[in-house]
N, C-alpha and C. Protein backbone atom coordinates (compact mmCIF):
# COMPACT_ATOMS: atom_id res chain seq x y z
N UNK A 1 -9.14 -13.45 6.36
CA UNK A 1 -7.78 -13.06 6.06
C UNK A 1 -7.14 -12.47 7.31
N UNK A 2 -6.64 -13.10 8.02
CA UNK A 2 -6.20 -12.73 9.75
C UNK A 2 -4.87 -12.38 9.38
N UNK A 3 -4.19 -12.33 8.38
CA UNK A 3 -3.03 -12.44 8.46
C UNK A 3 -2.55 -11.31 6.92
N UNK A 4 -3.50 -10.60 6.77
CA UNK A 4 -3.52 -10.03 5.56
C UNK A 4 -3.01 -8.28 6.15
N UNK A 5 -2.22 -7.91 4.67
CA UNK A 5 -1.46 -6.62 5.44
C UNK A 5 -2.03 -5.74 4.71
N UNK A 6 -1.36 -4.51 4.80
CA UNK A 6 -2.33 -2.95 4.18
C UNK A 6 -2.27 -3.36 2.89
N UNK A 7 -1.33 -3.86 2.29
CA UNK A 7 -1.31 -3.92 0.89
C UNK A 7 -2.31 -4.98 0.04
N UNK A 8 -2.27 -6.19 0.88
CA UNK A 8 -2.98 -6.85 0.17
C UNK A 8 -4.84 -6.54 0.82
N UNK A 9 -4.84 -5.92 1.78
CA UNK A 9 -5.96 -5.40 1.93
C UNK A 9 -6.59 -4.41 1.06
N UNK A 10 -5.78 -3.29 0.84
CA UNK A 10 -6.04 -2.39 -0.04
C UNK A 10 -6.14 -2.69 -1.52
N UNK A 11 -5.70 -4.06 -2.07
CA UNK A 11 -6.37 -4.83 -3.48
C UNK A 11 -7.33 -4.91 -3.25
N UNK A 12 -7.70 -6.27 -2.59
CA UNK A 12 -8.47 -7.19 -1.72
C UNK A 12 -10.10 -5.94 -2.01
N UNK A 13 -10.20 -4.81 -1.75
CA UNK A 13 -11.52 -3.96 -1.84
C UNK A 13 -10.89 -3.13 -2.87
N UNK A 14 -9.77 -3.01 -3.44
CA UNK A 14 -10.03 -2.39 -4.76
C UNK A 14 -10.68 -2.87 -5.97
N UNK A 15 -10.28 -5.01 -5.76
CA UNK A 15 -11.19 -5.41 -6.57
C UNK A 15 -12.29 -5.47 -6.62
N UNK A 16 -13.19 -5.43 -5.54
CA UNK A 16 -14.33 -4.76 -5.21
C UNK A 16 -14.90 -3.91 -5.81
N UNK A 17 -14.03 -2.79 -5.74
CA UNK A 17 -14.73 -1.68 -6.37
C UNK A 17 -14.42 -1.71 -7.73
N UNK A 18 -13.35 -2.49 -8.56
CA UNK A 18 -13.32 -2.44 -9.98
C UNK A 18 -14.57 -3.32 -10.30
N UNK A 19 -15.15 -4.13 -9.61
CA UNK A 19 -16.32 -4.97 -10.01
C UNK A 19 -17.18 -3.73 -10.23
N UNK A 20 -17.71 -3.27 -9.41
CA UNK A 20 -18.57 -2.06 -9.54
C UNK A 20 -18.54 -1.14 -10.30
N UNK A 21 -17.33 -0.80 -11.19
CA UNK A 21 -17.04 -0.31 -12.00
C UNK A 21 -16.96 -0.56 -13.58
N UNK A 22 -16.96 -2.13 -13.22
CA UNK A 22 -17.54 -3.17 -14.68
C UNK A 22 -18.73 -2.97 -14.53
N UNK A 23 -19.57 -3.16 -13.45
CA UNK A 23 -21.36 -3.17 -14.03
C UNK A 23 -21.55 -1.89 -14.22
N UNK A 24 -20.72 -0.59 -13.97
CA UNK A 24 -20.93 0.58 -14.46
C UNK A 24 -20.90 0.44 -15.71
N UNK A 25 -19.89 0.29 -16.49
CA UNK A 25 -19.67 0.07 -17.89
C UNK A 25 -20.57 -0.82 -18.48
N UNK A 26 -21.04 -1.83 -18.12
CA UNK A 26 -21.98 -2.77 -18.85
C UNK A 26 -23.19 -1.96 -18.86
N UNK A 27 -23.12 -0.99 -18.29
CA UNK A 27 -24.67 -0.39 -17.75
C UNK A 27 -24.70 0.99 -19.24
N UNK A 28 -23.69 1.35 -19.34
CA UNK A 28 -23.19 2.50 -20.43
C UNK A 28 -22.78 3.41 -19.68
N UNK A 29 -22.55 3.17 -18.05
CA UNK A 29 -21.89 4.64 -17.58
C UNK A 29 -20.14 4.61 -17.68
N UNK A 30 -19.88 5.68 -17.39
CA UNK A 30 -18.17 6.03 -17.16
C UNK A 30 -17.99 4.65 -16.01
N UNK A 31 -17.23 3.87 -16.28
CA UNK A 31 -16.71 3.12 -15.07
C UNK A 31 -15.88 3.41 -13.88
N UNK A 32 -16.63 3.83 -13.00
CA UNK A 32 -15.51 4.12 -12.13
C UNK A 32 -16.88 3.61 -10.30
N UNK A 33 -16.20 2.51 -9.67
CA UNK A 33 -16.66 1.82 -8.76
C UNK A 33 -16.09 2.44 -7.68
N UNK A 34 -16.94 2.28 -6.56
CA UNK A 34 -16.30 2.86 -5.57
C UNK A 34 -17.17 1.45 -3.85
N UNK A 35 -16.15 1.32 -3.23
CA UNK A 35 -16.62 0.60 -2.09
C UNK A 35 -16.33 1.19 -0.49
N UNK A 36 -17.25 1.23 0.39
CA UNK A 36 -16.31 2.01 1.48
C UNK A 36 -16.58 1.25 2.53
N UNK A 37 -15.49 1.11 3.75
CA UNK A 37 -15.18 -0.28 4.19
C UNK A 37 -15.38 0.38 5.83
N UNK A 38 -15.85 -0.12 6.63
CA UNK A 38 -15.64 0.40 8.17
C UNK A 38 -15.65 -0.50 8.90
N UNK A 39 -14.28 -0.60 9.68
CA UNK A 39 -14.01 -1.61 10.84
C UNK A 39 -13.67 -2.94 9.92
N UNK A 40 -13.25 -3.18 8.66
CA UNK A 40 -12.91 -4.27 7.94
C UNK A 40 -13.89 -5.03 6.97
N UNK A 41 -15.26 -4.30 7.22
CA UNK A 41 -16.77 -4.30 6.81
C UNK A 41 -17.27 -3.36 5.74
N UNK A 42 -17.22 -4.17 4.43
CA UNK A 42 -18.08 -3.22 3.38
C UNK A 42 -18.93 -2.80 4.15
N UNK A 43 -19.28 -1.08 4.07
CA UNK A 43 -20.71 -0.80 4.27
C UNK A 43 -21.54 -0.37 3.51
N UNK A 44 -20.55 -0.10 2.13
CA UNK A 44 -21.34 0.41 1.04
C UNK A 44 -20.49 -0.22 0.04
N UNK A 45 -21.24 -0.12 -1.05
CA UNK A 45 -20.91 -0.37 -2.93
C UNK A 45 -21.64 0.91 -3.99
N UNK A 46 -21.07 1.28 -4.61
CA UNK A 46 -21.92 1.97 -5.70
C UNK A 46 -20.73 2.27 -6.64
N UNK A 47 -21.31 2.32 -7.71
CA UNK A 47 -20.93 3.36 -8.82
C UNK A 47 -21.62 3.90 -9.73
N UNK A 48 -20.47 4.98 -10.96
CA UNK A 48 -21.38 5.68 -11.39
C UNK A 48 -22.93 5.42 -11.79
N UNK A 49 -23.70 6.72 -11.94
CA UNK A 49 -25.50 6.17 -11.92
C UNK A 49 -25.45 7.75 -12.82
N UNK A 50 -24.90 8.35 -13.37
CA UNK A 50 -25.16 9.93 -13.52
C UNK A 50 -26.05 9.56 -14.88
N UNK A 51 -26.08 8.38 -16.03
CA UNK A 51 -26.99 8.49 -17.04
C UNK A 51 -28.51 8.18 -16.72
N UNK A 52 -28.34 7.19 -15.53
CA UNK A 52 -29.72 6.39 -15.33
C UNK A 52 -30.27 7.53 -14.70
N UNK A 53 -29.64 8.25 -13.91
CA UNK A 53 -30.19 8.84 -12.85
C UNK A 53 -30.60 10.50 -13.73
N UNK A 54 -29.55 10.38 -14.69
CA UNK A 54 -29.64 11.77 -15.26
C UNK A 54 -29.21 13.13 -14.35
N UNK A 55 -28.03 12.93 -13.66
CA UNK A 55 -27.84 14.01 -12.80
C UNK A 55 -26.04 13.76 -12.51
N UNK A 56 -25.47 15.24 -12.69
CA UNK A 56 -24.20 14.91 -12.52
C UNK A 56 -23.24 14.90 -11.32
N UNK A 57 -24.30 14.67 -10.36
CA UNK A 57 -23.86 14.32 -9.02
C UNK A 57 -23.81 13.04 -8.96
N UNK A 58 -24.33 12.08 -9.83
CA UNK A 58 -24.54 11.00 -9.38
C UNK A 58 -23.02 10.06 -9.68
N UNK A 59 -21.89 10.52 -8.96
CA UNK A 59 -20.85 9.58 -8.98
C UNK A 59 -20.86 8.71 -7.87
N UNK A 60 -19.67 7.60 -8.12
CA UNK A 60 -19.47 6.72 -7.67
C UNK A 60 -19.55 7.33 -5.54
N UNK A 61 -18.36 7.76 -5.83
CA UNK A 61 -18.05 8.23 -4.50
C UNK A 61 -19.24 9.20 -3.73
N UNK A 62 -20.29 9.52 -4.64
CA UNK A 62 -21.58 10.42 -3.87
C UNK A 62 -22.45 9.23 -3.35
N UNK A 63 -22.76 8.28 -4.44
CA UNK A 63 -23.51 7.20 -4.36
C UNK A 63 -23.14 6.39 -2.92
N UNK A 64 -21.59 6.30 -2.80
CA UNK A 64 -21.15 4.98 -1.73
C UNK A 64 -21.09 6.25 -0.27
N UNK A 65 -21.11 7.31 -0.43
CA UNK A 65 -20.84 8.24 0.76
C UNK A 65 -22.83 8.20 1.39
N UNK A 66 -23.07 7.91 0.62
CA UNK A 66 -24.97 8.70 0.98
C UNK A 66 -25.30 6.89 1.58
N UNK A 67 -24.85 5.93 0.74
CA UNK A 67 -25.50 4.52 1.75
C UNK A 67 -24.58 4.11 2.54
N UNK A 68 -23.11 4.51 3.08
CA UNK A 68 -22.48 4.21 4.16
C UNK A 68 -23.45 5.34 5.46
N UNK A 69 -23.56 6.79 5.04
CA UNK A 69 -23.92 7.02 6.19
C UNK A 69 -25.52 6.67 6.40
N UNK A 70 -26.40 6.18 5.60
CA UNK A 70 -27.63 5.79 5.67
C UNK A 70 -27.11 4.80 6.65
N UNK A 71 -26.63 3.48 6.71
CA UNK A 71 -25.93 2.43 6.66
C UNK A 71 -25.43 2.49 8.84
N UNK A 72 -24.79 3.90 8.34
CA UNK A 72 -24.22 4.10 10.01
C UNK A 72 -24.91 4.99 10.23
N UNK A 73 -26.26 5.52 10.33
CA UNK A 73 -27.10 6.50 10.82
C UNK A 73 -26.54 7.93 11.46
N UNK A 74 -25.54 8.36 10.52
CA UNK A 74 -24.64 9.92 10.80
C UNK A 74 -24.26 10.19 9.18
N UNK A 75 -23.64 11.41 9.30
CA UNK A 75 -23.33 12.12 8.12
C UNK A 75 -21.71 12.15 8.15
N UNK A 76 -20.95 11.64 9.40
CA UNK A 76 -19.97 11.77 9.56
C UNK A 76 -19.40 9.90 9.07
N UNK A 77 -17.96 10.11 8.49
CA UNK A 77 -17.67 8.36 8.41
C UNK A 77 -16.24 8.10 8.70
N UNK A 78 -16.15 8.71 9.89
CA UNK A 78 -14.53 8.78 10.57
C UNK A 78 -14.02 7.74 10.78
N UNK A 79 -14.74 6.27 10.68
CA UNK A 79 -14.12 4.86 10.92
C UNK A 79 -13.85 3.81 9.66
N UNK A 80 -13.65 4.79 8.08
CA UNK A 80 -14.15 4.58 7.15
C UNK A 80 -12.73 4.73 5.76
N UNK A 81 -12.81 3.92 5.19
CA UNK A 81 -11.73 3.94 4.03
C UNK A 81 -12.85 4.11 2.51
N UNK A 82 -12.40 5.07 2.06
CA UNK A 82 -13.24 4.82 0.62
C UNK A 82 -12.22 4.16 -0.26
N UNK A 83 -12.44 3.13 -1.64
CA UNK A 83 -11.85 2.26 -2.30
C UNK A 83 -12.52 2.86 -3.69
N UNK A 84 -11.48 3.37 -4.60
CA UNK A 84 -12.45 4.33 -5.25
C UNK A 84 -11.36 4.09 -6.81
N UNK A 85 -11.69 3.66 -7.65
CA UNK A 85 -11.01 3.13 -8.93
C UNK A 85 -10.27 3.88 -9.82
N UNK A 86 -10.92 5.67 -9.67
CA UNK A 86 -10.63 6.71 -9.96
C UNK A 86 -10.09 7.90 -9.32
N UNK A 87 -9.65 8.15 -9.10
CA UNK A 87 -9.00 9.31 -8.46
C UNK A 87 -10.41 10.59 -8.43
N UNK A 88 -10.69 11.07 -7.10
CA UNK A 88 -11.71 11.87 -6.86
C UNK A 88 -11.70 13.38 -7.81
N UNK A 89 -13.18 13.57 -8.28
CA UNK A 89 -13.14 14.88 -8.64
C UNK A 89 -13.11 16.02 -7.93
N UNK A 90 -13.07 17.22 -8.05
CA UNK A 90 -13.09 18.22 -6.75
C UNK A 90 -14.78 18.00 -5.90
N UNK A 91 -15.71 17.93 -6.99
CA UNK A 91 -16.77 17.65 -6.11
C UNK A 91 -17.04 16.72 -5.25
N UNK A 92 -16.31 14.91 -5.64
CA UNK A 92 -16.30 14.43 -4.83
C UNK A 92 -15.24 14.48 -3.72
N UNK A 93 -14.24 14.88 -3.81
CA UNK A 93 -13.40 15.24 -2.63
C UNK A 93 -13.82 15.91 -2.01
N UNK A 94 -14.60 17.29 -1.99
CA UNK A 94 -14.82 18.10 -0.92
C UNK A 94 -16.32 17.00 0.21
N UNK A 95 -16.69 16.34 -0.76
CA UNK A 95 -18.34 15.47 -0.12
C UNK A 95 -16.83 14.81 1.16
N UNK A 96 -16.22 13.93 0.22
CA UNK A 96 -15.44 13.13 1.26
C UNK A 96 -14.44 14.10 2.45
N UNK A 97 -13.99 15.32 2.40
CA UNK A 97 -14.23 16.02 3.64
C UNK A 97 -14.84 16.33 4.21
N UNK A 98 -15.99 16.74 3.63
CA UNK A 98 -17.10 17.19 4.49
C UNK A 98 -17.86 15.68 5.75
N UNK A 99 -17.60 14.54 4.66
CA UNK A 99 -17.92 13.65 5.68
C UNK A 99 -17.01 13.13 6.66
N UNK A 100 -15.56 13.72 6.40
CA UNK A 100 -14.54 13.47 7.37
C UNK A 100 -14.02 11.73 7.38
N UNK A 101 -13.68 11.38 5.87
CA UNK A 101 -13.63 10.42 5.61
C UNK A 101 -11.92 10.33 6.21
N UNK A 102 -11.34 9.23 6.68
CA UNK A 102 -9.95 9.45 7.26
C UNK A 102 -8.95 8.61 6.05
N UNK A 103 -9.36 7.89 5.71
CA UNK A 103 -8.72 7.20 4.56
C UNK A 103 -8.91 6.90 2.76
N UNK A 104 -8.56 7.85 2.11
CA UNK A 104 -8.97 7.55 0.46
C UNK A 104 -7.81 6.31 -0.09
N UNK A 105 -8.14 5.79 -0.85
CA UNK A 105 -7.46 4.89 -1.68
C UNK A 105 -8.13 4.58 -2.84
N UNK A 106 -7.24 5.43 -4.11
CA UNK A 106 -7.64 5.07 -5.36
C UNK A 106 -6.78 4.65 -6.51
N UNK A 107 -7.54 4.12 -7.86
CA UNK A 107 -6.51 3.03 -8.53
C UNK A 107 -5.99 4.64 -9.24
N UNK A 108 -6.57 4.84 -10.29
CA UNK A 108 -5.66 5.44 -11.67
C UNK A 108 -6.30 6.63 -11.23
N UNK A 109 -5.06 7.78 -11.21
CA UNK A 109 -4.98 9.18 -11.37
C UNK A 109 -5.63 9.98 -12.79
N UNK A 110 -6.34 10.50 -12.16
CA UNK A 110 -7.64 11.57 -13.37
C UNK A 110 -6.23 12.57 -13.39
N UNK A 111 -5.79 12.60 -14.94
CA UNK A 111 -5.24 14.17 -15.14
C UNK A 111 -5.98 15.32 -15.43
N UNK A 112 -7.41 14.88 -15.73
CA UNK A 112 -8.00 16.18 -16.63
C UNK A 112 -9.19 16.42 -15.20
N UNK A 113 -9.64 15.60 -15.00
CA UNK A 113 -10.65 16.22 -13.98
C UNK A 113 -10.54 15.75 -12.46
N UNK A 114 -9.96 15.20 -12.22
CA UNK A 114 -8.77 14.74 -10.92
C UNK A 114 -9.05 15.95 -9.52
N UNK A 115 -9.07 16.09 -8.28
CA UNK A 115 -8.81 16.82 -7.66
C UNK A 115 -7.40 17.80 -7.58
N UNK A 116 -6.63 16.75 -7.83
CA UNK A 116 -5.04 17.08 -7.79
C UNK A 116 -4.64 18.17 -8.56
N UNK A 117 -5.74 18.08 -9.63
CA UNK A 117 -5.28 18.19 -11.11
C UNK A 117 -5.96 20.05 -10.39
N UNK A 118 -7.29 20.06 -10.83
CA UNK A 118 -8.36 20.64 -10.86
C UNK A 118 -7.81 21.83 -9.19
N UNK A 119 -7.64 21.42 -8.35
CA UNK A 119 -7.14 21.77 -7.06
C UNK A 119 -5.99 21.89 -6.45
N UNK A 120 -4.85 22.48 -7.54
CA UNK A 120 -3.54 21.68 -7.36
C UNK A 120 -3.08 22.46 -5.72
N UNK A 121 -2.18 21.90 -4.81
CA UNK A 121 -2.06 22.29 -3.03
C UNK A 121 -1.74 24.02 -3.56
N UNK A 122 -2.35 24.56 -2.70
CA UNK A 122 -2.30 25.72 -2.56
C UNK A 122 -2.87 26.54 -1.01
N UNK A 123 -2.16 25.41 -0.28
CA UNK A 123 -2.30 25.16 1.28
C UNK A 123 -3.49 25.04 1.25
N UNK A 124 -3.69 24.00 0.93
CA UNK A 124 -5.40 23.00 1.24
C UNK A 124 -5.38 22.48 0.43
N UNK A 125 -6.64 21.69 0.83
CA UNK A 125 -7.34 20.61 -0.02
C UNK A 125 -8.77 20.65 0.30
N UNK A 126 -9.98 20.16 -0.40
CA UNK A 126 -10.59 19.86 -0.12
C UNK A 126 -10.91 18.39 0.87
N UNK A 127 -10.46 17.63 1.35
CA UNK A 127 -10.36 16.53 1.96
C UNK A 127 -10.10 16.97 3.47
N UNK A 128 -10.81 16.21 4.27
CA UNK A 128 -9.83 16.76 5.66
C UNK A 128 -8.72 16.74 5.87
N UNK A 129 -8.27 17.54 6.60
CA UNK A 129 -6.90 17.64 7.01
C UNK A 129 -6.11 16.44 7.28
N UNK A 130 -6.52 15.83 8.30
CA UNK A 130 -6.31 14.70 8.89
C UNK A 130 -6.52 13.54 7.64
N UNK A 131 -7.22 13.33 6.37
CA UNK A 131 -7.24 12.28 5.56
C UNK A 131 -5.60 11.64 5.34
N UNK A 132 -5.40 10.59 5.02
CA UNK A 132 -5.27 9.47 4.70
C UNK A 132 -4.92 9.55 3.27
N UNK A 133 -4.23 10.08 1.78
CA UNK A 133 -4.82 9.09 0.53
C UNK A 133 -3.56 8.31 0.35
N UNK A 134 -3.93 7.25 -0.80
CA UNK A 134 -2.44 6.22 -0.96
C UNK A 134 -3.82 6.00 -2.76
N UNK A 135 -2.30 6.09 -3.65
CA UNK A 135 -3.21 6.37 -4.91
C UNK A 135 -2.32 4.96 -5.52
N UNK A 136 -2.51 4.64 -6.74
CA UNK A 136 -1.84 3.32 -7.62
C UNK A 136 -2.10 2.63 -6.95
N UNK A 137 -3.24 1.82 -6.19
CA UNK A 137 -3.24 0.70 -6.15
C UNK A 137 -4.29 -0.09 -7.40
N UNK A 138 -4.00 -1.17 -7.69
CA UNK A 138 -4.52 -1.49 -8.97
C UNK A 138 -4.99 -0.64 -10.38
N UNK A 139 -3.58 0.12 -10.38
CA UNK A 139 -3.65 1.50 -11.02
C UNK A 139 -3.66 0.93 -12.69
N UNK A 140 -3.35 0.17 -12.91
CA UNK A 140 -3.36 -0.43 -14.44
C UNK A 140 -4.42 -1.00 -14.64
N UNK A 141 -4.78 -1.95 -14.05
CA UNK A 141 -6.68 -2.80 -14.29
C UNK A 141 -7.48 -1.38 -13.98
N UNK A 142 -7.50 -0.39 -13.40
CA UNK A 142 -8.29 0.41 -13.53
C UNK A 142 -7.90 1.30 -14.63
N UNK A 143 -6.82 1.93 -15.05
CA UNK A 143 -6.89 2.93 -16.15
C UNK A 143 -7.39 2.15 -17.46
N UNK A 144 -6.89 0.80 -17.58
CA UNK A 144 -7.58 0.08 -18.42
C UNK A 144 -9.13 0.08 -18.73
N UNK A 145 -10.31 -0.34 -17.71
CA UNK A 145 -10.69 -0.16 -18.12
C UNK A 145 -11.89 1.11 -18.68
N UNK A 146 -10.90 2.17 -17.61
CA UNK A 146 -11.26 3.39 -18.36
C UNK A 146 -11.25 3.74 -20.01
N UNK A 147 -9.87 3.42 -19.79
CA UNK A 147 -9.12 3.28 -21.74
C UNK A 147 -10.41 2.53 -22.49
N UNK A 148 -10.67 1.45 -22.03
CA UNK A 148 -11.20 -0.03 -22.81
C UNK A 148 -12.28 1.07 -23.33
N UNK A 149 -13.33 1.51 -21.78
CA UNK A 149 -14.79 2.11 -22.21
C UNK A 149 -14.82 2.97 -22.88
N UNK A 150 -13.57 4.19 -22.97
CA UNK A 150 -13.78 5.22 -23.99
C UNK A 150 -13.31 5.02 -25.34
N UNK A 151 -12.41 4.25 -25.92
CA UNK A 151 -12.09 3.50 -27.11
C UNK A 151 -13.02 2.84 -27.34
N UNK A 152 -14.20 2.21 -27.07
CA UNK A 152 -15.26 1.36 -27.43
C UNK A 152 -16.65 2.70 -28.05
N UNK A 153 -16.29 3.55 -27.15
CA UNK A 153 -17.10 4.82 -27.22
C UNK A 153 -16.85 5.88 -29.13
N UNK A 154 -15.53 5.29 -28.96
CA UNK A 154 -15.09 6.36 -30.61
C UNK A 154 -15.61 5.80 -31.83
């Protein structure tokens, strides 16, 4: 795609990560996929694992932050976009500052456990300073199938 712009780039790995977020759900977890991209290069995929794994760290965005930097042999991922279906929790936002991630992009806004929400600006953020986010992209196929999994759940 030589000729592809931020926008259709920023689908382009959101559908990505909504895939990852379907085999979450087929799996019985919360769906929420996450992919993180460096230099135009998936370097990671994951999503949620918190039932299999039994641990409530185990989100999407912990999962794809721990095999990008396995992946780039540092703890830091400054050349790096996370593609993330859900809007970050405070725990995973502060991981993605701490790794000095420069670009977030996620589909559907968490009102209840959301960073935004949970952290509302109060001169900071957990995220670096310097981050990057751009939120609604494929903001409907993802709240969907949030909606879908917890209506299937009642």
């Amino acid at each position: 795609m030589l000729y592809e712009n931020e926008d259709q780039r920023d689908e382009r790995f959101m559908r990505q990560a909504l895939q990852e977020a379907e085999l979450a759900a087929e799996q019985g977890e919360v769906p929420v996929g996450a992919v993180i991209v460096c230099k135009g290069t998936v370097i990671a995929r994951a999503h949620n694992l918190t039932e299999r794994l039994k641990d409530v760290t185990a989100h999407a965005e912990m999962q794809a932050i721990t095999a990008a930097a396995e992946y780039l042999g540092g703890k830091y991922l400054t050349d790096c976009t996370l593609y993330v279906t859900v809007e970050p929790c405070p725990m995973c936002a502060g991981a993605l500052g701490w790794a000095q991630v420069p670009r977030i992009v996620y589909g559907a806004s968490d009102t209840k456990r959301g960073y935004t929400t949970l952290l509302p600006e109060r001169g900071g953020s957990p995220l670096h300073p310097k981050t990057i986010v751009r939120a609604g992209v494929l903001e409907d196929e993802c709240r969907s199938l949030m909606r879908n999994f917890f209506k299937s759940r009642r």
